[in-house]
Each structure stands twice: as structure tokens, then as C-alpha cells.
N, C-alpha and C. Protein backbone atom coordinates (compact mmCIF):
# COMPACT_ATOMS: atom_id res chain seq x y z
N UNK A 1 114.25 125.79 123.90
CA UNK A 1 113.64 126.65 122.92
C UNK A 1 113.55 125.89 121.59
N UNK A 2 112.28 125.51 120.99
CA UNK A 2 112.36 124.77 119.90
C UNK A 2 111.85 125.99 118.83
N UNK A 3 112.80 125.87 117.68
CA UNK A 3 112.73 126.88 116.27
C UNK A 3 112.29 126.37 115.17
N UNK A 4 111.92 126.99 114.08
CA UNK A 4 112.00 126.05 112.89
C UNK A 4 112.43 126.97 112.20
N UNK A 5 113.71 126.12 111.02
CA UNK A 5 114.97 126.88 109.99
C UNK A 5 114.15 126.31 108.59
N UNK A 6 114.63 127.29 108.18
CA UNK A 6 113.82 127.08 106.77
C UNK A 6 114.95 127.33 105.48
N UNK A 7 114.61 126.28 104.43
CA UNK A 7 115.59 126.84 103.24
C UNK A 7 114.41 126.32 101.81
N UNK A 8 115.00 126.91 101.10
CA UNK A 8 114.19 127.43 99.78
C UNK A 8 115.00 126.55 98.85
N UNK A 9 114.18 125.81 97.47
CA UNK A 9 115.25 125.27 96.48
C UNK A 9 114.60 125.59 95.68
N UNK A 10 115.09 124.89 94.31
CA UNK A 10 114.01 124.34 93.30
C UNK A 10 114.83 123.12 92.49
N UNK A 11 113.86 122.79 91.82
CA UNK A 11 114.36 122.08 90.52
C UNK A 11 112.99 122.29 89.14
N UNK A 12 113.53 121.44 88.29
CA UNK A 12 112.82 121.93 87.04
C UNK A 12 112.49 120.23 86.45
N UNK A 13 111.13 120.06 86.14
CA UNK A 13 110.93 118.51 85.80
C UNK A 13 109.85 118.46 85.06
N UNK A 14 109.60 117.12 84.32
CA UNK A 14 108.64 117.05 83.36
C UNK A 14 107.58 116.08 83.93
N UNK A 15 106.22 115.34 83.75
CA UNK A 15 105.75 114.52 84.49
C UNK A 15 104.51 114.41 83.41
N UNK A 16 103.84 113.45 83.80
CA UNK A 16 102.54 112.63 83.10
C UNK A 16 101.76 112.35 84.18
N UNK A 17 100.46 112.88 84.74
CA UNK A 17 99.58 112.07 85.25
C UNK A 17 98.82 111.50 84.78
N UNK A 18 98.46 110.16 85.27
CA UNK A 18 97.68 109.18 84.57
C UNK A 18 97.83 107.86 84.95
N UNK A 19 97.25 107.43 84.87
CA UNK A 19 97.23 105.32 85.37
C UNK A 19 97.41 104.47 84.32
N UNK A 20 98.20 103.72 84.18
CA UNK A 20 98.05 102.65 83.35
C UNK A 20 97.04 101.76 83.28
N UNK A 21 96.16 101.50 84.23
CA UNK A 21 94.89 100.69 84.72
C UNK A 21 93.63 101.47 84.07
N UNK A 22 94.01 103.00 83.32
CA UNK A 22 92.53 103.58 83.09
C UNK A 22 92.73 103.76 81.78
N UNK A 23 91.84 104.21 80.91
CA UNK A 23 91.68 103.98 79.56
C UNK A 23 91.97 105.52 78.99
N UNK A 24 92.40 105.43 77.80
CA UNK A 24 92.21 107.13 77.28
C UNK A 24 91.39 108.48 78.13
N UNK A 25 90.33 107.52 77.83
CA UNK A 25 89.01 108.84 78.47
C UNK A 25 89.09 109.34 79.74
N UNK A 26 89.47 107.54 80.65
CA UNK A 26 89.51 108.13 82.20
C UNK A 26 90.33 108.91 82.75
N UNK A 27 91.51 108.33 81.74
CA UNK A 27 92.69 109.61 82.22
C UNK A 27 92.45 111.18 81.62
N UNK A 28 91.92 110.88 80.71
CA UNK A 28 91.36 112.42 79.93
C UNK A 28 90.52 113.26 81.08
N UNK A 29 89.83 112.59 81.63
CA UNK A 29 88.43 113.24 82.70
C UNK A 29 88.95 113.16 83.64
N UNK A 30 90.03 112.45 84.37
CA UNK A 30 90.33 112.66 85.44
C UNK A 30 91.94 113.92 85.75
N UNK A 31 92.57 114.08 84.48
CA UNK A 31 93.76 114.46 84.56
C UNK A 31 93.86 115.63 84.01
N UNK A 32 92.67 115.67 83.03
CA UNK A 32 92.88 117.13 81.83
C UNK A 32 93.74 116.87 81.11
N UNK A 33 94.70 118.12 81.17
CA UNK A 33 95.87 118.81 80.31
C UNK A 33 97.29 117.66 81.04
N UNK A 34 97.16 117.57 82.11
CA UNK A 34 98.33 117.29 83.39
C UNK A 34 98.68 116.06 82.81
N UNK A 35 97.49 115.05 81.90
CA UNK A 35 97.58 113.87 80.98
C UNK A 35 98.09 113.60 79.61
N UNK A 36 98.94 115.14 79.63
CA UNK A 36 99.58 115.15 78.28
C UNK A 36 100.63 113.81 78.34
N UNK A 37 100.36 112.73 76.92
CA UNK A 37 101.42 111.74 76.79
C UNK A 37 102.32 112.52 76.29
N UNK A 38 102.80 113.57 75.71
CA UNK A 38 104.20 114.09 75.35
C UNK A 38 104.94 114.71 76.80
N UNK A 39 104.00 114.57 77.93
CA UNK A 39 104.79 115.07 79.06
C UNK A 39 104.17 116.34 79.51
N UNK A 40 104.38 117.22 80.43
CA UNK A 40 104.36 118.89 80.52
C UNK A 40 105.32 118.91 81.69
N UNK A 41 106.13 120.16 82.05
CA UNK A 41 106.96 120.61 83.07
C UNK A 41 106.78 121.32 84.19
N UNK A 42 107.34 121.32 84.91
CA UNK A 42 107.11 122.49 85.87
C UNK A 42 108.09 123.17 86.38
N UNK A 43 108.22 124.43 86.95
CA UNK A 43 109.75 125.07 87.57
C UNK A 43 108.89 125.21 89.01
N UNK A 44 109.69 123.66 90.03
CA UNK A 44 109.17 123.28 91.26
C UNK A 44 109.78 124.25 92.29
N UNK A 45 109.24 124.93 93.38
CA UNK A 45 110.61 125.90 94.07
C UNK A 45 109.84 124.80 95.49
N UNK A 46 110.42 125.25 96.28
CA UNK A 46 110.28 123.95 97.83
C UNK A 46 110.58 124.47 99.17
N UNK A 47 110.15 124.31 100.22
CA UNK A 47 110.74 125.38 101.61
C UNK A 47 110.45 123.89 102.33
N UNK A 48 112.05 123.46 102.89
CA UNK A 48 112.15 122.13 103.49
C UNK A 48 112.39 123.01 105.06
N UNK A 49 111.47 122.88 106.17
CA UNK A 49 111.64 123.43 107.51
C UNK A 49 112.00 122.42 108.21
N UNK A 50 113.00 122.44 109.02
CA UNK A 50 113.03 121.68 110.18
C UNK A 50 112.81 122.56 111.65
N UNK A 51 112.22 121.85 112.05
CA UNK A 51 111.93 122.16 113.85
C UNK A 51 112.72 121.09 114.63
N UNK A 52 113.56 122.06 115.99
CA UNK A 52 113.40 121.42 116.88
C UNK A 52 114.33 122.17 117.89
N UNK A 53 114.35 121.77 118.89
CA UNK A 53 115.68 122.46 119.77
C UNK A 53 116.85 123.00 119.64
N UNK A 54 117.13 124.36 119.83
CA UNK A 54 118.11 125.01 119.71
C UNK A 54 119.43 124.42 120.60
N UNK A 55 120.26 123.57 119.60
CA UNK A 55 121.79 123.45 120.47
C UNK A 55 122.66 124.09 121.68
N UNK A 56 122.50 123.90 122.72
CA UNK A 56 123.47 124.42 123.55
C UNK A 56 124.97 124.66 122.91
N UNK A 57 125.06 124.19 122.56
CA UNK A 57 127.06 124.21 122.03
C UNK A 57 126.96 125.08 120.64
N UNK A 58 126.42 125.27 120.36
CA UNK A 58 126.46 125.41 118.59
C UNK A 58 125.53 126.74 117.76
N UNK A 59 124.23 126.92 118.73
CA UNK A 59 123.07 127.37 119.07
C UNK A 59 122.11 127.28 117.41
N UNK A 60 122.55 126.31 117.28
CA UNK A 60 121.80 125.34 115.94
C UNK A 60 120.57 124.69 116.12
N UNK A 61 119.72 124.56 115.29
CA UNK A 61 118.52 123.49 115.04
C UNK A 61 119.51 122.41 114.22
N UNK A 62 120.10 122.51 113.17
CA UNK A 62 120.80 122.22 112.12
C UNK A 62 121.15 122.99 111.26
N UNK A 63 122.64 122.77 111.34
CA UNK A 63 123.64 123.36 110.76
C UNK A 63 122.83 123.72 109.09
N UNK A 64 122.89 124.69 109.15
CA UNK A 64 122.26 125.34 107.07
C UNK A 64 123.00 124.68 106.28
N UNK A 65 124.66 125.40 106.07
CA UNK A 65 125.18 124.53 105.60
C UNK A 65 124.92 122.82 105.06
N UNK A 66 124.82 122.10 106.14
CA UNK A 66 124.43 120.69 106.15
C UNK A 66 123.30 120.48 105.50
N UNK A 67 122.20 121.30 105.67
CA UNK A 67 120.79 121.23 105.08
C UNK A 67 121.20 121.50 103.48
N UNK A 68 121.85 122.70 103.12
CA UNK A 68 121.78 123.17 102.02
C UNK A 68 122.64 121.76 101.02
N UNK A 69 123.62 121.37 101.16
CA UNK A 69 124.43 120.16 100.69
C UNK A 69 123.45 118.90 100.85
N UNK A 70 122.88 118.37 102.08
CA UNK A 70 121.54 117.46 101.90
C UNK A 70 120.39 117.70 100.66
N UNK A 71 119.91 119.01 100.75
CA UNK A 71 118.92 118.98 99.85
C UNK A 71 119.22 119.10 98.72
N UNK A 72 120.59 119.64 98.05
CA UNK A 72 120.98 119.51 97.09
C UNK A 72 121.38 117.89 96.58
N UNK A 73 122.17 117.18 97.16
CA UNK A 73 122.21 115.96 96.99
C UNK A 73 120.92 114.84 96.72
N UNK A 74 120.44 115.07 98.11
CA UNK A 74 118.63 114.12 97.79
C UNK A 74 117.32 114.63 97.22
N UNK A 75 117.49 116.13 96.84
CA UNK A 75 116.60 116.41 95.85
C UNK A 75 116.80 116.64 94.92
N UNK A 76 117.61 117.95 94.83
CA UNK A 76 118.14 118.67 93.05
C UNK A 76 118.78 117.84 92.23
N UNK A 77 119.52 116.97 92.80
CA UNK A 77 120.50 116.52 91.52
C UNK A 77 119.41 115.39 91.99
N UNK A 78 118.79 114.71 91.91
CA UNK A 78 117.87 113.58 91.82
C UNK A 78 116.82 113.66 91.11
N UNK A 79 116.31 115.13 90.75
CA UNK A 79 115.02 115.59 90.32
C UNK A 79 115.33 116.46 88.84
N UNK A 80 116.34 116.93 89.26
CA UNK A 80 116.54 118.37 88.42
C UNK A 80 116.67 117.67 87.02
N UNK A 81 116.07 118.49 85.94
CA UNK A 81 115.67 118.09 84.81
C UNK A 81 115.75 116.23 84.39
N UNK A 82 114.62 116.09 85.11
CA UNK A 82 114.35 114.52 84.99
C UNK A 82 112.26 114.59 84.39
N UNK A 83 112.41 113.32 83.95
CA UNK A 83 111.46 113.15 83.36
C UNK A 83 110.87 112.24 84.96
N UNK A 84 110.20 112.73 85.60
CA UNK A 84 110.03 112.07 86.68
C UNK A 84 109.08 110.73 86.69
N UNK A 85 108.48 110.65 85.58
CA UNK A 85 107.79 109.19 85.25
C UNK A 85 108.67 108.09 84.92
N UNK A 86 109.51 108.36 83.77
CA UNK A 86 110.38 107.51 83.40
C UNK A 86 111.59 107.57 84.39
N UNK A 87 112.43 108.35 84.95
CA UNK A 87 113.39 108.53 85.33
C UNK A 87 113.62 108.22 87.07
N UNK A 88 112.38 108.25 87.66
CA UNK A 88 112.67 108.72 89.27
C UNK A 88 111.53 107.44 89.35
N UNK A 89 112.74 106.48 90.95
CA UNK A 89 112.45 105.19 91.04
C UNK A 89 111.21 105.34 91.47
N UNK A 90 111.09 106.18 92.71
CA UNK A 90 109.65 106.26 93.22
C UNK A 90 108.47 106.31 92.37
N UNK A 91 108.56 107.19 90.93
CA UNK A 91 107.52 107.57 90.72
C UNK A 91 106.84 106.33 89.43
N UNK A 92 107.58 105.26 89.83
CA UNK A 92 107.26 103.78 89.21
C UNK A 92 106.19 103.41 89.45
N UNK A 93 106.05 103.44 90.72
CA UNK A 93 104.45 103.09 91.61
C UNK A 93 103.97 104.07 91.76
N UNK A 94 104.07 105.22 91.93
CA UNK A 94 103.33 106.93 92.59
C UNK A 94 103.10 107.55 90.89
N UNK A 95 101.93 108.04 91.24
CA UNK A 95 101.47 109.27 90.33
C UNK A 95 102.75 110.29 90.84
N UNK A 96 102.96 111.08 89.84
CA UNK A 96 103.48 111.76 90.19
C UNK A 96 103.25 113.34 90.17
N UNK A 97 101.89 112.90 91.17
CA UNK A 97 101.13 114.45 91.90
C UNK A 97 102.35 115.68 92.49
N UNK A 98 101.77 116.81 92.94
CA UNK A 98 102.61 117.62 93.73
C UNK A 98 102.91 116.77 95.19
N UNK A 99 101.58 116.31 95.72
CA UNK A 99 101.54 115.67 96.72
C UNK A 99 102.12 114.61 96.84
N UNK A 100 102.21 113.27 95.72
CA UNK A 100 103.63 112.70 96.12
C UNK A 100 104.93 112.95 95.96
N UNK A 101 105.22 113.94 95.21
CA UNK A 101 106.62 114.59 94.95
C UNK A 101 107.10 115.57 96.37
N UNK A 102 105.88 116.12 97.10
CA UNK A 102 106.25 116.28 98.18
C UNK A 102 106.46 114.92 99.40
N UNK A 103 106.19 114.17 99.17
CA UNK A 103 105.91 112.93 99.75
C UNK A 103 107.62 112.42 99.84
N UNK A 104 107.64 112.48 98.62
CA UNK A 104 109.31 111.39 97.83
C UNK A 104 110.43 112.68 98.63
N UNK A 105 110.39 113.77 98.29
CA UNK A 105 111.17 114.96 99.06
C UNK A 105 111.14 114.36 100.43
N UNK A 106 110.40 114.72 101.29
CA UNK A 106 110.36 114.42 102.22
C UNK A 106 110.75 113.11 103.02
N UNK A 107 110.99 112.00 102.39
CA UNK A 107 111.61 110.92 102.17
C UNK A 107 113.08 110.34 102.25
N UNK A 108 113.31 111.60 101.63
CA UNK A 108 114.77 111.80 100.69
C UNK A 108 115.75 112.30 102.21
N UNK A 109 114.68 113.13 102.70
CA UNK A 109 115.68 114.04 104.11
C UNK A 109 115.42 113.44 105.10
N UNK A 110 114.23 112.88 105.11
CA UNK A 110 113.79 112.52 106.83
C UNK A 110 115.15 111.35 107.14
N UNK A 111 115.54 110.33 106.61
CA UNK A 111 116.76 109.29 106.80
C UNK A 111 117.77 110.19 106.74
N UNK A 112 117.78 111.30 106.43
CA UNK A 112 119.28 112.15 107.21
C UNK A 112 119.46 112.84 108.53
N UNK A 113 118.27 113.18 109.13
CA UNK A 113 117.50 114.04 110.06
C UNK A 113 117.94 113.16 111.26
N UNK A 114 118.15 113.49 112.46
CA UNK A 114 117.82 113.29 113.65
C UNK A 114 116.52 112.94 113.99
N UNK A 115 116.25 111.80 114.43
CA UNK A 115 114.42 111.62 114.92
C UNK A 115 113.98 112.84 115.77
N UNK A 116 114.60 113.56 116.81
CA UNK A 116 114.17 114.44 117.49
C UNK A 116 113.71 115.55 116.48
N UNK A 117 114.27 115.84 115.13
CA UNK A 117 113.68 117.05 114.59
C UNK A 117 112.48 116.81 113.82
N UNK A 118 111.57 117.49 113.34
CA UNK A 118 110.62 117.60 112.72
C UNK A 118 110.82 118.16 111.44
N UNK A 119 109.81 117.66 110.56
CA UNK A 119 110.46 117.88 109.27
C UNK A 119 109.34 118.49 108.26
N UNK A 120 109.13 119.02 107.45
CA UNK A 120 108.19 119.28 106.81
C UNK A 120 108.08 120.31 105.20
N UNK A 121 107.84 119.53 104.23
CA UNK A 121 108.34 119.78 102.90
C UNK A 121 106.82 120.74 102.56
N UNK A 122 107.04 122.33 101.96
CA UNK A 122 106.38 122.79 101.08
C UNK A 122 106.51 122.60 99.93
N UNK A 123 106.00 122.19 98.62
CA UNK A 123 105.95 122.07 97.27
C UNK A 123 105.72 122.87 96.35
N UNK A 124 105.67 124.30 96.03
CA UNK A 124 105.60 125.09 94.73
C UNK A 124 105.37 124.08 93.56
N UNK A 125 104.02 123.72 92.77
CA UNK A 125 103.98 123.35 91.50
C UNK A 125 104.02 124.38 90.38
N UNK A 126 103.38 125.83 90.78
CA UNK A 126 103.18 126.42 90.07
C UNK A 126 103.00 127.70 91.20
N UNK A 127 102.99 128.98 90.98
CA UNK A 127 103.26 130.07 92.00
C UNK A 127 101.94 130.46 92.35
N UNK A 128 100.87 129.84 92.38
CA UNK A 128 99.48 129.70 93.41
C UNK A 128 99.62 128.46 93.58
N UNK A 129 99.31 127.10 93.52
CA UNK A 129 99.44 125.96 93.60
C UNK A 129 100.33 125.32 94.33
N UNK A 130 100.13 125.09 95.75
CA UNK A 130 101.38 124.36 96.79
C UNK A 130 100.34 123.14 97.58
N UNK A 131 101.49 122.25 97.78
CA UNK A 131 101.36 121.42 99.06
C UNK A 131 102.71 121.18 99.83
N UNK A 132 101.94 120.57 101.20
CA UNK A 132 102.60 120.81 102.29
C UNK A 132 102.46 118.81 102.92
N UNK A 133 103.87 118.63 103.57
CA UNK A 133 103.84 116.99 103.75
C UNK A 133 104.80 117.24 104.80
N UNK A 134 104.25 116.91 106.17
CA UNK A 134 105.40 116.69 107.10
C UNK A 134 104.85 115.37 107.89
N UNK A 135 105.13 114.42 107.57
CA UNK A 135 104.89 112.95 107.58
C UNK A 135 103.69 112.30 108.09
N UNK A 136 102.67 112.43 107.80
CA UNK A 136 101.68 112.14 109.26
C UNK A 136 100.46 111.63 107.84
């Protein structure tokens, strides 16, 4: 019987989109508001699902517990009030879209995960505004 467990977070972060390779304007026309150089924030919320076979011994996908202490470790305290341009290694090379911040999440758990489970990060940027990244 394969399930998928779901848990809910958030964190709270500041970010800049924009390229260093493009000039005032391009980032102006391509980014809007999101190109503020003083920064802008967001209050991120997240639904990290895993799928996969229900444990005979245990009758687990993965232990919650375990999930809830993982995602706290490799996301919240990694993210949570960070300036994610300056501060977060990934986002050195990455824009730091919803879509790669779901990207870097997803990242963060899959090297804790069992290969047999499936993994897949929702992103809340804003409470209409989501993406979805389960590795592919």
C-alpha cells in the first residue's frame, strides 16, 4: 500500500530578484517590484509530502516525528529570517525564485530520504501564489 504523509512549515525571508549580468532597466522589466535593491519579504508556508510504502513493523511511510525535526533542521533554521541573496549558499548562483527555493528545499530532504520514497515540496510565496518541485 503506497501513501503520501504530508507536513506543513514555514519560514519568513527577504530576497532580490535580479541578475547581475542585466542592467537597471532589464531587471526593472523583467522583475518589477520583486527587483527591489532594498530587498522585499515573504511569510513562506510549505507542504513537504513523502510517498511510499506503508511499513510492515511500524505501519509508517516515515516516522512524522523524524520529518518534523528534518525539516526543521534543513529548512527553518537555514532559511528562517535570512536574507536569502546574501545569506543562503545556494542562492549565490540561483535567482532566488519561489521555484528555486522550492528546488533548494527539496534538496535539503531528498539526502535524508530513503531512495524508495518520493518526495515532493509545495512552496506558499504568497497565499494565491505556489509552486510545486518533486525532482524531475
Amino acid at each position: 500500500m503506497r501513501v503520501t504523509v504530508k507536513r506543513k512549515a514555514h519560514f519568513n525571508a527577504a530576497h532580490r530578484l535580479y541578475r547581475k549580468d542585466w542592467d537597471d532597466a532589464k531587471n526593472e522589466e523583467v522583475f518589477g517590484l520583486c527587483n527591489n535593491p532594498y530587498f522585499h519579504g515573504h511569510n513562506y508556508n510549505f507542504w513537504v509530502e513523502v510517498t511510499g510504502e506503508v511499513d510492515t513493523d511500524t505501519g509508517y511511510v516515515v516516522d512524522m516525528k523524524v520529518l518534523k525535526h528534518l525539516i526543521e533542521k534543513e529548512v527553518c533554521k537555514y532559511l528562517d529570517h535570512k536574507n536569502l541573496n546574501e545569506q543562503v549558499e545556494e542562492f549565490k548562483t540561483l535567482i532566488p525564485t519561489a521555484e528555486h527555493i522550492a528546488y533548494v528545499i527539496y534538496n535539503r530532504l531528498r539526502r535524508h530520504l530513503k531512495n524508495k520514497l518520493d518526495l515532493k515540496i509545495t512552496l506558499f510565496e504568497t497565499e494565491r501564489n505556489c509552486v510545486s518541485y518533486s525532482g524531475e
